[in-house]
N, C-alpha and C. Protein backbone atom coordinates (compact mmCIF):
# COMPACT_ATOMS: atom_id res chain seq x y z
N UNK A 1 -19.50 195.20 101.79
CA UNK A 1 -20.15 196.51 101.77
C UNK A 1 -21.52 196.40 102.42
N UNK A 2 -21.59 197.23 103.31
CA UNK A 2 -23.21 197.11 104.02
C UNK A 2 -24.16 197.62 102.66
N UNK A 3 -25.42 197.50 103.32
CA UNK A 3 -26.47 197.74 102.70
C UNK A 3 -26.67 199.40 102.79
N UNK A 4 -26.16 199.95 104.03
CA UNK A 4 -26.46 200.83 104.76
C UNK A 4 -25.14 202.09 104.77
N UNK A 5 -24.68 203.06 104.21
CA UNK A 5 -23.86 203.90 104.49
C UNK A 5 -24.37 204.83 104.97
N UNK A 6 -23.51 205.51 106.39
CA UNK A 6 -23.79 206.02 107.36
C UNK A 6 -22.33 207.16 107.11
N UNK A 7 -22.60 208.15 107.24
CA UNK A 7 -21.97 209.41 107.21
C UNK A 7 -22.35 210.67 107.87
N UNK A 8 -21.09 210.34 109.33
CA UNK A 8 -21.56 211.46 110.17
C UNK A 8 -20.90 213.18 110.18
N UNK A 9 -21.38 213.95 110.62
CA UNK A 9 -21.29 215.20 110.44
C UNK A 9 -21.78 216.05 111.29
N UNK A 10 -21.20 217.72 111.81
CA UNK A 10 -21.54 218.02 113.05
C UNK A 10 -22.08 219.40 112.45
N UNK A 11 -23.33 219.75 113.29
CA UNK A 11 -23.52 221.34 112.80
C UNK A 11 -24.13 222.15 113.92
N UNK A 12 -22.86 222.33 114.46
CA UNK A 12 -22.85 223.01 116.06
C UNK A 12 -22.96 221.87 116.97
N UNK A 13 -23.92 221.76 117.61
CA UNK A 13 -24.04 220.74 118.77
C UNK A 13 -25.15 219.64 118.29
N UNK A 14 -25.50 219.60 117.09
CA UNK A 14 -26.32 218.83 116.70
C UNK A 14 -25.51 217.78 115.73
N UNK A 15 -25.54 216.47 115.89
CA UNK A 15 -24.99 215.25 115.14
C UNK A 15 -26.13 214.89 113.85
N UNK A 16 -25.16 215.19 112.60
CA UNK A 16 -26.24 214.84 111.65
C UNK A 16 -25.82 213.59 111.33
N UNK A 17 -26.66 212.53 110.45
CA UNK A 17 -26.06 210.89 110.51
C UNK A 17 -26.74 211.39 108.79
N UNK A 18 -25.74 211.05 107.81
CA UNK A 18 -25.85 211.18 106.28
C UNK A 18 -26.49 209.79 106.01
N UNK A 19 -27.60 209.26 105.70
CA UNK A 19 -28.31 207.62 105.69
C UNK A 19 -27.92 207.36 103.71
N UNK A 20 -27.87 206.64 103.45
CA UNK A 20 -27.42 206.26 101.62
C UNK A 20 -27.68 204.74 101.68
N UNK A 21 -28.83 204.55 101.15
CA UNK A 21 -29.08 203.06 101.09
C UNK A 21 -29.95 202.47 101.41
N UNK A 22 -30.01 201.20 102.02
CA UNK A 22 -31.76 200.44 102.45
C UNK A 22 -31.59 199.92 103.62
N UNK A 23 -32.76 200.21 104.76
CA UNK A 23 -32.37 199.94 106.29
C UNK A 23 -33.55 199.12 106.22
N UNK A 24 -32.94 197.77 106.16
CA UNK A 24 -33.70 196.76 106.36
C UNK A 24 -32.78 195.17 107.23
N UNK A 25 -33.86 194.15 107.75
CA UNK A 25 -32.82 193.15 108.43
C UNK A 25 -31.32 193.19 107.87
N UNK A 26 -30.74 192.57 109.01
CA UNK A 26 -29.42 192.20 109.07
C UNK A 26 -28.50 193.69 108.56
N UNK A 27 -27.94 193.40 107.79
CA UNK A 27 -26.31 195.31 108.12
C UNK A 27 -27.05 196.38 108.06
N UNK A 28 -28.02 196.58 106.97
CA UNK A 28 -28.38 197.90 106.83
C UNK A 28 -28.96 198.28 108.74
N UNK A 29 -29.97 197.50 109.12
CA UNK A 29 -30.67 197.74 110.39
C UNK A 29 -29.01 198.24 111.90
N UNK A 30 -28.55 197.40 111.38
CA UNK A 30 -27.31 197.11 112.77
C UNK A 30 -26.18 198.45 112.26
N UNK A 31 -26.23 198.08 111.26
CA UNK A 31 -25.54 200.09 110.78
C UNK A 31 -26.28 200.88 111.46
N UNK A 32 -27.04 201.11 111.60
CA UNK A 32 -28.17 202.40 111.96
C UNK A 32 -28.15 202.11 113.10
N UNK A 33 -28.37 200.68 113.94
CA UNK A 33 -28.29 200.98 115.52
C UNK A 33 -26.98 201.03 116.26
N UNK A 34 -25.72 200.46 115.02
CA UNK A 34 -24.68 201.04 115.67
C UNK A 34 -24.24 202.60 115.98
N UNK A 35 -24.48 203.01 114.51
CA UNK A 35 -24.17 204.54 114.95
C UNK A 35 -24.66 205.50 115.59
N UNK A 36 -26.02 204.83 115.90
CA UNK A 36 -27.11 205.63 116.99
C UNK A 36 -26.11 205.49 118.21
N UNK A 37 -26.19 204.67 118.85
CA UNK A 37 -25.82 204.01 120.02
C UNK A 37 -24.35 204.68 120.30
N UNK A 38 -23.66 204.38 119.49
CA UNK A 38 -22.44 204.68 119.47
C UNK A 38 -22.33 206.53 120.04
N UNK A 39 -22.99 206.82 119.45
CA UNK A 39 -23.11 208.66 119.12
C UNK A 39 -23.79 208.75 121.30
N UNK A 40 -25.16 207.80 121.16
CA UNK A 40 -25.91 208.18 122.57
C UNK A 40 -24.68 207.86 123.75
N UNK A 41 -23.81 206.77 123.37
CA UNK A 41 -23.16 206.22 124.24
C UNK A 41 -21.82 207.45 124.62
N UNK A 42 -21.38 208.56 123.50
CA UNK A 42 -20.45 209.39 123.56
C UNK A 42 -21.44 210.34 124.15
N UNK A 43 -22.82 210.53 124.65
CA UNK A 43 -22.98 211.88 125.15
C UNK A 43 -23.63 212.67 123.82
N UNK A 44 -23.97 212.34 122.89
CA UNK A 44 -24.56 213.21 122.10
C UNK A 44 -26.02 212.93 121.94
N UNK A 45 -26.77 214.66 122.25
CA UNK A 45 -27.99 214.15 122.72
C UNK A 45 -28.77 214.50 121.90
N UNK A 46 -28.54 215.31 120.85
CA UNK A 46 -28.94 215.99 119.80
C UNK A 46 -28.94 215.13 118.11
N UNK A 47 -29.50 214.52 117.61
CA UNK A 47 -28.90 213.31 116.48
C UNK A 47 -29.96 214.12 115.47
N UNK A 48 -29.77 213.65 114.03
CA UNK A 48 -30.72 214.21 113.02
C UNK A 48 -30.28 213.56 111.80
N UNK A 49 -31.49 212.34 111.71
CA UNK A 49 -31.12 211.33 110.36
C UNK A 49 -31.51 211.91 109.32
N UNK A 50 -30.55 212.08 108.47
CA UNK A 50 -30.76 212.84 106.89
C UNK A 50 -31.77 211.51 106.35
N UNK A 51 -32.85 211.45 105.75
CA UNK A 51 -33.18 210.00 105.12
C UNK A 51 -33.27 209.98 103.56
N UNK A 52 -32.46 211.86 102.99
CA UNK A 52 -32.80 211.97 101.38
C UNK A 52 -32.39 210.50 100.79
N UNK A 53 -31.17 209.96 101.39
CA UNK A 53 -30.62 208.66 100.01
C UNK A 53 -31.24 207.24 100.76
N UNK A 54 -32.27 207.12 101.20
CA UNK A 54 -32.88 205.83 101.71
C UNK A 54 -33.66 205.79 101.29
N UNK A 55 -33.45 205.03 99.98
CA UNK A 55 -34.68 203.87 98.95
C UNK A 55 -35.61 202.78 99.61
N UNK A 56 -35.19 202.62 101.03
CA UNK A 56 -36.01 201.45 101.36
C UNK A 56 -36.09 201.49 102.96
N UNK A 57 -36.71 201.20 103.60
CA UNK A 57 -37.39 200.71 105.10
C UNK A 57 -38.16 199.24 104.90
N UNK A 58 -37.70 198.56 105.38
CA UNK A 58 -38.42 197.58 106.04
C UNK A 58 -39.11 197.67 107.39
N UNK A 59 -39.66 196.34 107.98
CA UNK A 59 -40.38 196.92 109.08
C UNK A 59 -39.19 196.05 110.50
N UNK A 60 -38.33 195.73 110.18
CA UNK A 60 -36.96 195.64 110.76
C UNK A 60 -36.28 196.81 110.96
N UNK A 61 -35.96 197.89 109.95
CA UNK A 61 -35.90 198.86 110.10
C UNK A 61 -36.43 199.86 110.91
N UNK A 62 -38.02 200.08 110.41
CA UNK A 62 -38.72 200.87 111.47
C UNK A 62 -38.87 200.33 112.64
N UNK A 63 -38.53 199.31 113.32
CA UNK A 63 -38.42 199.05 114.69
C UNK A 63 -37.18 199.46 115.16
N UNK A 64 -36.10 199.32 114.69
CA UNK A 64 -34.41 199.86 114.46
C UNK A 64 -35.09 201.39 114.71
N UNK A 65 -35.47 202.29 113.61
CA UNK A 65 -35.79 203.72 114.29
C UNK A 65 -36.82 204.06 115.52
N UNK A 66 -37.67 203.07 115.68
CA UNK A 66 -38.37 203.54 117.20
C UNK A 66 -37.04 202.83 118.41
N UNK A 67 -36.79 201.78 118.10
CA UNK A 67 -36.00 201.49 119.37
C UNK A 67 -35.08 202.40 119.63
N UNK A 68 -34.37 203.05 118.46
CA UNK A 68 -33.34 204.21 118.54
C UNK A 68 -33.58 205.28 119.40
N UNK A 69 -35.01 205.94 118.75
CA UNK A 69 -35.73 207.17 119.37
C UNK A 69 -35.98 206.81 120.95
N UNK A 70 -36.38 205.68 121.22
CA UNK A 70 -36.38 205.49 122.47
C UNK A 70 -35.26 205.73 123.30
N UNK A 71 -34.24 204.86 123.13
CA UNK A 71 -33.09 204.75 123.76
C UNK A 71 -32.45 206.35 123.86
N UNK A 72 -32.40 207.16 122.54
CA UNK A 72 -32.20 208.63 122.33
C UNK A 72 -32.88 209.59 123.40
N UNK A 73 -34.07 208.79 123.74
CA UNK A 73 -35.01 210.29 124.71
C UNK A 73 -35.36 209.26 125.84
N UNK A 74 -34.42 208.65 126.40
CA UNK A 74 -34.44 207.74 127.78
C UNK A 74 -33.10 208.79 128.27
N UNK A 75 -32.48 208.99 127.21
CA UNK A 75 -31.23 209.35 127.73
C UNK A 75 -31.01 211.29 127.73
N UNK A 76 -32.30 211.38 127.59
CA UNK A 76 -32.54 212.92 127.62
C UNK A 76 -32.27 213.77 126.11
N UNK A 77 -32.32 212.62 125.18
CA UNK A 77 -31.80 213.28 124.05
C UNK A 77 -33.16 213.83 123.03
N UNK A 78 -32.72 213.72 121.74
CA UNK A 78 -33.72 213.93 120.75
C UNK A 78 -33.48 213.26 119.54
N UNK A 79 -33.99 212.97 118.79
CA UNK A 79 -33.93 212.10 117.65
C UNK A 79 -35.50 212.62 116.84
N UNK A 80 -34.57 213.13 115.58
CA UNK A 80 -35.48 213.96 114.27
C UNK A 80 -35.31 213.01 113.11
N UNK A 81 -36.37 213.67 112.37
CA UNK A 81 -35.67 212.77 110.58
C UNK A 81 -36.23 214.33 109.88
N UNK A 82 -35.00 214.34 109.18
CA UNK A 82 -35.02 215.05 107.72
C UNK A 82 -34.97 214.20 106.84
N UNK A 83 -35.48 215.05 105.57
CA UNK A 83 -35.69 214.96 104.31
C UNK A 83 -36.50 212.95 103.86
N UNK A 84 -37.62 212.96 104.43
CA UNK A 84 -38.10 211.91 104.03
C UNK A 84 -38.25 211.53 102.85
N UNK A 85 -38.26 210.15 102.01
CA UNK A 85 -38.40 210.16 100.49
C UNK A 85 -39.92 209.99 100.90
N UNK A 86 -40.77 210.29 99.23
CA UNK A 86 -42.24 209.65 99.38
C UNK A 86 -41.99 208.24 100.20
N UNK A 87 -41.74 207.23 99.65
CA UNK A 87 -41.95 205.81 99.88
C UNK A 87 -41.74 205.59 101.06
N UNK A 88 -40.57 206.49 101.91
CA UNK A 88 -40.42 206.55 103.69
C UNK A 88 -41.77 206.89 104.57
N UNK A 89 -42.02 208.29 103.83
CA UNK A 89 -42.82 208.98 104.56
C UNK A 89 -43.99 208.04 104.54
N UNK A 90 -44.56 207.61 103.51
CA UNK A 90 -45.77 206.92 103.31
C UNK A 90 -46.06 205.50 103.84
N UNK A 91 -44.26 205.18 104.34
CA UNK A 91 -44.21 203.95 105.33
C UNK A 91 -44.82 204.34 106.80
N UNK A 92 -44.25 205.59 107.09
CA UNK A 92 -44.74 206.45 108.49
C UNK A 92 -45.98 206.68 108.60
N UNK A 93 -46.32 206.97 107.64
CA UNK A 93 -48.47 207.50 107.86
C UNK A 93 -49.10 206.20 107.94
N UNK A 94 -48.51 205.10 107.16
CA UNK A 94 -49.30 203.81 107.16
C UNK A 94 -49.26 203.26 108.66
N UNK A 95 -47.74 203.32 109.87
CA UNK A 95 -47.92 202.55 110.56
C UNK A 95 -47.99 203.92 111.46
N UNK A 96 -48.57 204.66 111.14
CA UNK A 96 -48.65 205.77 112.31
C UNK A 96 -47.41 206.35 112.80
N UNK A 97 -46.15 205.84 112.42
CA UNK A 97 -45.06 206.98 113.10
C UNK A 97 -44.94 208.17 112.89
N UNK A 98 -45.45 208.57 111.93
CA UNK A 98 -45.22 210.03 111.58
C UNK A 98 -45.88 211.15 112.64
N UNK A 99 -46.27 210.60 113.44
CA UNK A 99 -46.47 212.05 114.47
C UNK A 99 -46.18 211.74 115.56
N UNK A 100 -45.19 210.14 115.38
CA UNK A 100 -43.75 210.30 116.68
C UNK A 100 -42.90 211.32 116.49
N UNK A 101 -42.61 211.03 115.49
CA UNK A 101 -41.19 211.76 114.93
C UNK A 101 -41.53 213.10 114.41
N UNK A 102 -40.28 213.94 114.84
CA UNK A 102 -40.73 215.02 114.58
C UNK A 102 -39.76 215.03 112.92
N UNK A 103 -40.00 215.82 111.83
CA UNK A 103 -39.76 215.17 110.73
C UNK A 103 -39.46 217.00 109.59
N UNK A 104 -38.41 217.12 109.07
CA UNK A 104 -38.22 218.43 108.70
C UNK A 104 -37.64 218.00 106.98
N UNK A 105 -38.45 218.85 106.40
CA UNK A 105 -38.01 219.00 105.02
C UNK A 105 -36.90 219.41 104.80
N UNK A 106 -36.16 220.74 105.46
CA UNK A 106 -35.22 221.94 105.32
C UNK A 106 -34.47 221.28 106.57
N UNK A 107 -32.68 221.38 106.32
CA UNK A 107 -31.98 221.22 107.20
C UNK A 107 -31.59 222.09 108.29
N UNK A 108 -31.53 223.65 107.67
CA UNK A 108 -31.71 224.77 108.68
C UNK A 108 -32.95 224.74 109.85
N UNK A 109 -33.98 224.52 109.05
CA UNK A 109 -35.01 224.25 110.09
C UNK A 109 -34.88 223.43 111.22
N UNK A 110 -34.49 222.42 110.73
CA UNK A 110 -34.75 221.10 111.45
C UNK A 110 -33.44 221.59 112.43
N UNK A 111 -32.30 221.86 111.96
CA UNK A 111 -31.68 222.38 113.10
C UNK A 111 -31.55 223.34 113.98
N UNK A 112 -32.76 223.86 113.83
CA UNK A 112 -33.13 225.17 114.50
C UNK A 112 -34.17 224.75 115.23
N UNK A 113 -35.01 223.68 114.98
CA UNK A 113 -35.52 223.24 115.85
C UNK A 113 -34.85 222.82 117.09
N UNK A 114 -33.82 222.29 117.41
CA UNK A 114 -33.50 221.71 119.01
C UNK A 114 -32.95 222.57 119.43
N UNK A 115 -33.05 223.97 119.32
CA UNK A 115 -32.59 224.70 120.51
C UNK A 115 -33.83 225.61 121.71
């Protein structure tokens, strides 16, 4: 069993990725850059990581989500995060990602953002 369950889902043209678990070295991290990749590699340019059930980030992890975002908007895409926990978000303000990412409380929103 990974560290990391990944559960994908479509809402219109936007790919939501359901996150449940801890994205840190080794499965949890390689879960998350598989299904990125996987999704950029089919043409989907639109992605939106749910992060409500992610108890944990490491800083393996947060390199796993910038390398993602990169690779995502090399390829003309976009890459969001919903529903941050405190302990995520407060990982983001500490190393400054939080005003990479564009970052939505509300799922309607956030998917109303990429059009």
């Amino acid at each position: 069993m990974a560290e990391l369950d990944v559960k994908e889902r479509q809402a219109g043209d936007v790919t939501i990725l359901d996150l449940r678990g801890e994205v840190r070295i080794g499965e949890g991290s390689i879960a998350l850059r598989d299904a990125i990749r996987n999704l950029a590699d089919a043409g989907k340019q639109k992605l939106l990581l749910n992060l409500a059930g992610v108890s944990y980030i490491d800083s393996s992890g947060i390199g796993e989500l910038i390398a993602n975002y990169t690779t995502v908007s090399r390829q003309g895409g976009q890459l969001k995060l919903l529903k941050l926990t405190d302990r995520v978000q407060n990982l983001l303000v500490i190393t400054k990602l939080l005003t990479v990412f564009d970052t939505y409380e509300d799922e309607s929103e956030a998917l109303k953002s990429f059009s």
